[in-house]
C-alpha atoms as a PDB file:
ATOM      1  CA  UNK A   1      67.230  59.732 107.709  1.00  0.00           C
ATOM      2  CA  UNK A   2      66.847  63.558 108.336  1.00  0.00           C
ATOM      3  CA  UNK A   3      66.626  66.582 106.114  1.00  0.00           C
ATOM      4  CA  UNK A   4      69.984  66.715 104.120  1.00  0.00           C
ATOM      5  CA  UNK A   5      70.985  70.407 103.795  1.00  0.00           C
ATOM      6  CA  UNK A   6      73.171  71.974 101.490  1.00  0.00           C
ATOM      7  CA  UNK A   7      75.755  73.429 103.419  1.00  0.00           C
ATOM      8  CA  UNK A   8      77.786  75.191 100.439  1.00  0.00           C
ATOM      9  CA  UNK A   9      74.493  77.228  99.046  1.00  0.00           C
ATOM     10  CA  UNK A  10      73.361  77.976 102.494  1.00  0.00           C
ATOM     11  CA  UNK A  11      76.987  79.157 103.703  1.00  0.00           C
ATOM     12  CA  UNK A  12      78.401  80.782 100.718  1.00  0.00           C
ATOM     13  CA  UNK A  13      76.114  84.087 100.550  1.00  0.00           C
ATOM     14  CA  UNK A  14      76.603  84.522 104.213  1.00  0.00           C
ATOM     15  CA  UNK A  15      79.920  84.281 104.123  1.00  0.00           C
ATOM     16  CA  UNK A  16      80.601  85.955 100.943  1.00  0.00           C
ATOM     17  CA  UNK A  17      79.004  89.000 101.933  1.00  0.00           C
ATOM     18  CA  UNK A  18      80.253  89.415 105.501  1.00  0.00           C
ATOM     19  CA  UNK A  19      83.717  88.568 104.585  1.00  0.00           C
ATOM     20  CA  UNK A  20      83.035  91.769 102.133  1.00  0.00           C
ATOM     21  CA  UNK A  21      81.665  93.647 104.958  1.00  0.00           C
ATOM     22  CA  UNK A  22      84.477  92.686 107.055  1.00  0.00           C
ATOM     23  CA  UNK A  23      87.426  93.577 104.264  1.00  0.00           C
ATOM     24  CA  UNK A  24      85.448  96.844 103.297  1.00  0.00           C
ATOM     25  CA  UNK A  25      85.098  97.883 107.505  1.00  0.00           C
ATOM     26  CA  UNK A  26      89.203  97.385 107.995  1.00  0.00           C
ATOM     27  CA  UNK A  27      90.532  99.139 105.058  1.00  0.00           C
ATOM     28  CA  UNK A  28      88.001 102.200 105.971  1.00  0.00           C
ATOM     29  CA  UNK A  29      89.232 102.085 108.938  1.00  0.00           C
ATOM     30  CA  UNK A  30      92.813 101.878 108.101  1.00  0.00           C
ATOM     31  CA  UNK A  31      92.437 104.465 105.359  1.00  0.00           C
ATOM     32  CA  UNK A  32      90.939 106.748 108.893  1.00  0.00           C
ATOM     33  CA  UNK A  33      93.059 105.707 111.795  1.00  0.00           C
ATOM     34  CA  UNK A  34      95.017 108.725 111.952  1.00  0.00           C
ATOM     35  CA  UNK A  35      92.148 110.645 112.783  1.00  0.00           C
ATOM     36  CA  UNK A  36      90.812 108.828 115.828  1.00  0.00           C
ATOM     37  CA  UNK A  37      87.912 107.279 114.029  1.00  0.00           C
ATOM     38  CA  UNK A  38      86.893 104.268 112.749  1.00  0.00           C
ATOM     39  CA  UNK A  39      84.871 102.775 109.544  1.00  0.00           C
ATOM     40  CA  UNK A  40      81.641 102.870 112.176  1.00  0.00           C
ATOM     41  CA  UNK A  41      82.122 106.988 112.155  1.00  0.00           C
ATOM     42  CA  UNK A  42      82.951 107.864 108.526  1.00  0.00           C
ATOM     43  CA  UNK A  43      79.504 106.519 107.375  1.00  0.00           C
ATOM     44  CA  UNK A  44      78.304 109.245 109.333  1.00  0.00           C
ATOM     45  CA  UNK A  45      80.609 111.980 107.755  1.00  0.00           C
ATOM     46  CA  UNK A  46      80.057 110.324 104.345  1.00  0.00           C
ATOM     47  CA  UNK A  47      76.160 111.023 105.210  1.00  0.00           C
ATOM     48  CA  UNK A  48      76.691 114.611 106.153  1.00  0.00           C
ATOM     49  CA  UNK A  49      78.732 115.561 102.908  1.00  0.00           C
ATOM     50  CA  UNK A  50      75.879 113.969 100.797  1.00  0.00           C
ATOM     51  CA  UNK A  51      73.176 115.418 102.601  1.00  0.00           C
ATOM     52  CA  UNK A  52      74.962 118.002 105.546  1.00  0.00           C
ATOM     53  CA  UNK A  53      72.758 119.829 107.831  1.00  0.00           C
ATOM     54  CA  UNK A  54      70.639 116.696 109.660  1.00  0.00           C
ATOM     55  CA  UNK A  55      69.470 116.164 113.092  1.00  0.00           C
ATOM     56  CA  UNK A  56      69.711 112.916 114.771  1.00  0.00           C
ATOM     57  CA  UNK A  57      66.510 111.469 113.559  1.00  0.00           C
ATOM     58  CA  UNK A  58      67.221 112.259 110.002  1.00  0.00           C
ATOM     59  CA  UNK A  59      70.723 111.041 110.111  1.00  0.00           C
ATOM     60  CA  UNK A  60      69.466 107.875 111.315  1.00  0.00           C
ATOM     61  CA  UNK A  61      66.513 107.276 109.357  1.00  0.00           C
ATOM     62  CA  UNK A  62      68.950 108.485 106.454  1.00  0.00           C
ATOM     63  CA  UNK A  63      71.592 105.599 107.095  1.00  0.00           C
ATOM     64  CA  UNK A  64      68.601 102.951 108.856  1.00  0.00           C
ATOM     65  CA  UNK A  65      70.822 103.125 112.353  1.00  0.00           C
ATOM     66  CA  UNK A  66      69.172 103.074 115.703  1.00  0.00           C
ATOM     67  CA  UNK A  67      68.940 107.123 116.812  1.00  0.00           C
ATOM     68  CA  UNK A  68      70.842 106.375 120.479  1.00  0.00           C
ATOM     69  CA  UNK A  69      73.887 104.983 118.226  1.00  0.00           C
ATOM     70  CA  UNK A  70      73.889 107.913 116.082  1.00  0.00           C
ATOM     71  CA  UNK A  71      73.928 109.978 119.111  1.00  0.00           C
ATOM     72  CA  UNK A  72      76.872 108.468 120.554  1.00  0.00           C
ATOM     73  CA  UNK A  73      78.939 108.522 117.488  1.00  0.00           C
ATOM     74  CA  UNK A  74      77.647 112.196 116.910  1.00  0.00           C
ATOM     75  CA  UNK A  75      79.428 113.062 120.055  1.00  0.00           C
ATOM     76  CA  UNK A  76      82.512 111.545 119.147  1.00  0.00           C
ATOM     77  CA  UNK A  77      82.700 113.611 115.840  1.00  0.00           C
ATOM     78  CA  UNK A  78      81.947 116.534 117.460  1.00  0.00           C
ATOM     79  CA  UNK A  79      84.278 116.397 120.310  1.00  0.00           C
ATOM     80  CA  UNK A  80      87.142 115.444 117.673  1.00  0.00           C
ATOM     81  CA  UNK A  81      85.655 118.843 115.910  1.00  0.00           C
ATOM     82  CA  UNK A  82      84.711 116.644 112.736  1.00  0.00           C
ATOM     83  CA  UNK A  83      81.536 118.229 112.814  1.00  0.00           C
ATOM     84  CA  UNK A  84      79.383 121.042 114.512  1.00  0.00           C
ATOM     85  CA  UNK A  85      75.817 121.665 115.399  1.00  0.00           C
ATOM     86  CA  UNK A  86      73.218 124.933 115.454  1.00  0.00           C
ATOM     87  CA  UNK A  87      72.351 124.419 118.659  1.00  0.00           C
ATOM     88  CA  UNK A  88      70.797 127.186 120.673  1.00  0.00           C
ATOM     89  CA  UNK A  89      71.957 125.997 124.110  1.00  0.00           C
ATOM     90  CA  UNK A  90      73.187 123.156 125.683  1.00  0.00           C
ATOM     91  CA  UNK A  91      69.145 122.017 126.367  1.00  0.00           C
ATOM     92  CA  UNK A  92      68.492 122.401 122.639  1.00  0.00           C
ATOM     93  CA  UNK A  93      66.215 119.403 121.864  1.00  0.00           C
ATOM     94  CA  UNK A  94      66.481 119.865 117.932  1.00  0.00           C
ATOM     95  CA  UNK A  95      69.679 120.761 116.334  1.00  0.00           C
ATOM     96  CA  UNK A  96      71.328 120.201 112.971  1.00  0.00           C
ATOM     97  CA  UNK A  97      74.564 118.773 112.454  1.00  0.00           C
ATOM     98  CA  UNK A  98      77.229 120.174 109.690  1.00  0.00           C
ATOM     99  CA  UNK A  99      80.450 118.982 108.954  1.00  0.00           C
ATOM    100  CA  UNK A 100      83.422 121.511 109.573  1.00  0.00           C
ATOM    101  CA  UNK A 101      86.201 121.899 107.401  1.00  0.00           C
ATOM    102  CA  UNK A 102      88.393 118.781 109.062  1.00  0.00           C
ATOM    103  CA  UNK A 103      85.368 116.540 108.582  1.00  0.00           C
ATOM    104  CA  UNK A 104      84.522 117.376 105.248  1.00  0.00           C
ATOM    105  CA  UNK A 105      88.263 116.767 104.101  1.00  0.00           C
ATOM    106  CA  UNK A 106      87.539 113.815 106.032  1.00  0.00           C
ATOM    107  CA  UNK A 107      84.492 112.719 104.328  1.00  0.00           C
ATOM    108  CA  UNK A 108      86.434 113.624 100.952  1.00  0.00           C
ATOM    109  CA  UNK A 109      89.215 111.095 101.523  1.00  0.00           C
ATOM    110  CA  UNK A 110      87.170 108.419 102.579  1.00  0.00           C
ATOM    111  CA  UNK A 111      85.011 108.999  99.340  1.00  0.00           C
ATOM    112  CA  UNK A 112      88.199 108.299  97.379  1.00  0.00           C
ATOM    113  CA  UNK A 113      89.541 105.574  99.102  1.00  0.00           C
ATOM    114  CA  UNK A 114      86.218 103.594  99.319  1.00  0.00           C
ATOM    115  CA  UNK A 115      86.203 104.304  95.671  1.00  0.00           C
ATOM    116  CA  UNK A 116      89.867 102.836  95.114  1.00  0.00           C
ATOM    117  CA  UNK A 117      89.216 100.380  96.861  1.00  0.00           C
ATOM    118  CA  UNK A 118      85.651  99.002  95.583  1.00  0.00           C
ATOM    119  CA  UNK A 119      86.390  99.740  92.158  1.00  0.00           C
ATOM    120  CA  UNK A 120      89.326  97.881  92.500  1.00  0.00           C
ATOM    121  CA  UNK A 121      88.206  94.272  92.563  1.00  0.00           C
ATOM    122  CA  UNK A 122      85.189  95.286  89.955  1.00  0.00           C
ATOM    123  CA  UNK A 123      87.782  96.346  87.508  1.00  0.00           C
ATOM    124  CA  UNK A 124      88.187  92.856  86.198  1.00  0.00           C
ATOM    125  CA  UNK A 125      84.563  92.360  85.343  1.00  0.00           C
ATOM    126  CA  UNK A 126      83.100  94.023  82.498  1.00  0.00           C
ATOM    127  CA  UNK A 127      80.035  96.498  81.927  1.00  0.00           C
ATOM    128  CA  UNK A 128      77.183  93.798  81.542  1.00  0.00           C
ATOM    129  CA  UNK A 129      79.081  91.353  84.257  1.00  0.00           C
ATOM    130  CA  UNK A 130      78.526  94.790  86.740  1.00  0.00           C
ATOM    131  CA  UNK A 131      74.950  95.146  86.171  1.00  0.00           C
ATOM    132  CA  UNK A 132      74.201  91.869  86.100  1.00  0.00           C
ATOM    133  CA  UNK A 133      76.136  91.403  89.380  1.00  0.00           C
ATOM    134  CA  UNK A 134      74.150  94.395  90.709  1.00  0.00           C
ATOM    135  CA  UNK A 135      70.775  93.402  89.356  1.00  0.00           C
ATOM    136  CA  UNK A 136      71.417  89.899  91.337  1.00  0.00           C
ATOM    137  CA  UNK A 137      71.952  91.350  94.206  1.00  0.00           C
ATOM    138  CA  UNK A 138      69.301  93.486  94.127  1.00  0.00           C
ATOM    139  CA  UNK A 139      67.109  90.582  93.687  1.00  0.00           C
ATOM    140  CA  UNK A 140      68.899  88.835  96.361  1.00  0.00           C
ATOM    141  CA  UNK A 141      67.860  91.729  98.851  1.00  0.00           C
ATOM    142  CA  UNK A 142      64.534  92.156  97.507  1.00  0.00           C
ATOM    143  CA  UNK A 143      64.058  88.319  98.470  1.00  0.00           C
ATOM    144  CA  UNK A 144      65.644  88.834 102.427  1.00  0.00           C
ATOM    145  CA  UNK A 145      64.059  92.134 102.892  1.00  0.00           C
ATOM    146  CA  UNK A 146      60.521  92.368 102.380  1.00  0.00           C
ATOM    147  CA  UNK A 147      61.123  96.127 103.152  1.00  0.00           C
ATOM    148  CA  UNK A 148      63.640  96.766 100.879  1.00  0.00           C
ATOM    149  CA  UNK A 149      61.649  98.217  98.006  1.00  0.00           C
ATOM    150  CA  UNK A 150      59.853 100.496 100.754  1.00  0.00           C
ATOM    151  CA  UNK A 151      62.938 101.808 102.312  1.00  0.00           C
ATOM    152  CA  UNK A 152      63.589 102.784  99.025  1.00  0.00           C
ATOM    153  CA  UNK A 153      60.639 104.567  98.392  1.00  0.00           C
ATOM    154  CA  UNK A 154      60.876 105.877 101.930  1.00  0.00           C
ATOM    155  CA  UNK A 155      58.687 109.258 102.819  1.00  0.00           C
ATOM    156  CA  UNK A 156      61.781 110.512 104.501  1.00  0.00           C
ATOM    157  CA  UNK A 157      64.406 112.889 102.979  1.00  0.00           C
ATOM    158  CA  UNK A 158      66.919 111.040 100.504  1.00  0.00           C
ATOM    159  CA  UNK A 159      67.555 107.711 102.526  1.00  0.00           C
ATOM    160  CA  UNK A 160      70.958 106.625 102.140  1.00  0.00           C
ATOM    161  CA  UNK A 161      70.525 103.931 100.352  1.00  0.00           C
ATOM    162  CA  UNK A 162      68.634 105.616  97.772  1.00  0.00           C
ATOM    163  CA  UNK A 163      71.936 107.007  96.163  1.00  0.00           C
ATOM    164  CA  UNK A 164      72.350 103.591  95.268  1.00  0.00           C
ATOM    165  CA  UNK A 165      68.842 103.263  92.826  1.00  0.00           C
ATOM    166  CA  UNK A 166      67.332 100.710  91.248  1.00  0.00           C
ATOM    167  CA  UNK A 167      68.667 101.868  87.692  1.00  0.00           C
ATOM    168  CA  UNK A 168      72.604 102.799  87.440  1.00  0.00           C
ATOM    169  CA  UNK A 169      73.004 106.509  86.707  1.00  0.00           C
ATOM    170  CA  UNK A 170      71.418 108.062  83.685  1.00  0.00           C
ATOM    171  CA  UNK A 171      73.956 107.854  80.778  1.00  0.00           C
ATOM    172  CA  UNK A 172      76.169 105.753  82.708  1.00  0.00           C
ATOM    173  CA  UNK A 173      77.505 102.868  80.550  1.00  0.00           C
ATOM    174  CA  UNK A 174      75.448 100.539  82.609  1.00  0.00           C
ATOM    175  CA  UNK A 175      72.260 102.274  82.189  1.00  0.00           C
ATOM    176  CA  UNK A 176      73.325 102.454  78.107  1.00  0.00           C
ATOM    177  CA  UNK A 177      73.140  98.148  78.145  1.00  0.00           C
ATOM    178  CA  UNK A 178      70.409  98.307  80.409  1.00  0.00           C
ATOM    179  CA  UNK A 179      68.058  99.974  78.043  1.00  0.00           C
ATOM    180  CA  UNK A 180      69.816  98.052  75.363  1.00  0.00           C
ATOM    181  CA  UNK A 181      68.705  95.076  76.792  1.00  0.00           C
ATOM    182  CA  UNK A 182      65.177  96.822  77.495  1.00  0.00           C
ATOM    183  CA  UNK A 183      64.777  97.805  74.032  1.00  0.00           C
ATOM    184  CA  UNK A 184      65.972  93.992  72.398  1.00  0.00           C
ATOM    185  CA  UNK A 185      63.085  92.435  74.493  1.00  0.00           C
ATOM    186  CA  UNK A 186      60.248  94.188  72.687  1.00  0.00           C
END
């Protein structure tokens, strides 16, 4: 008899979190179709009104994409004048892109709506279910990504996924059970 695997455990994770990816990609893009773009190009606006002023390199190291990618969606923003660049001529090897006014209103809305629409399902789950959710799936990562905790620590300027920490925000309620929690275990 062969090796007997356990198709719910090895399926549900998978599944779980792309069907979140998939859910979170369409309303994004819903939320952005009437100006031209998709989820795939608001990360990069999102990016630019956290950190504005990046070349392609840092903008992809920033959000881990692939630089020719970034590129290409670059030129799609700036031809739809979502954002601009301090380029000295059209040869200009390094340049710095800024959002213009249309792309940071752009990058504003987006903001909101991704935070409508994350907070939405996570309103039924209490304080300590949300960091313990978020502590799991750190762990979770941690486990698949032997880079993970590197990235973090990444010598590069404020990687994206920094803004998300390992510790919730100081004086956040989470961070206030947190060190709760810390201080009971001593």
């Amino acid at each position: 008899m062969g090796k007997v695997y356990d198709e719910y455990w090895n399926t549900l994770l998978p599944t779980f979190m792309d069907r979140v990816s998939y859910v979170m990609k369409k309303s994004m893009t819903e939320a952005v179709k009437g100006y031209g773009i998709t989820s795939a190009h608001v990360i990069y606006l999102i990016a630019l009104k956290l950190q504005d002023g990046q070349t392609i390199v840092e903008l992809s190291r920033f959000l881990d994409m692939d630089n020719t990618n970034t590129n290409r969606v670059m030129k799609v923003l700036k031809e739809k004048g979502y954002v601009t660049d301090d380029r000295a001529s059209a040869t200009s090897k390094k340049y710095h892109y800024y959002l213009t006014d249309m792309g940071n209103a752009i990058a504003e809305h987006a903001m909101e709506h991704f935070e409508v629409t994350i907070n939405t399902p996570f309103g039924a789950l209490s304080l300590e279910e949300r960091l313990q959710l978020r502590n799991i799936l750190l762990k979770i990562i941690s486990s698949l990504d032997p880079d993970f905790q590197s990235y973090m620590e990444s010598k590069y300027t404020n990687p994206f996924y920094t803004y998300l920490g390992f510790l919730p925000p100081e004086g956040s309620p989470e961070a206030k059970i947190a060190m709760s929690k810390r201080a009971g275990k001593k």
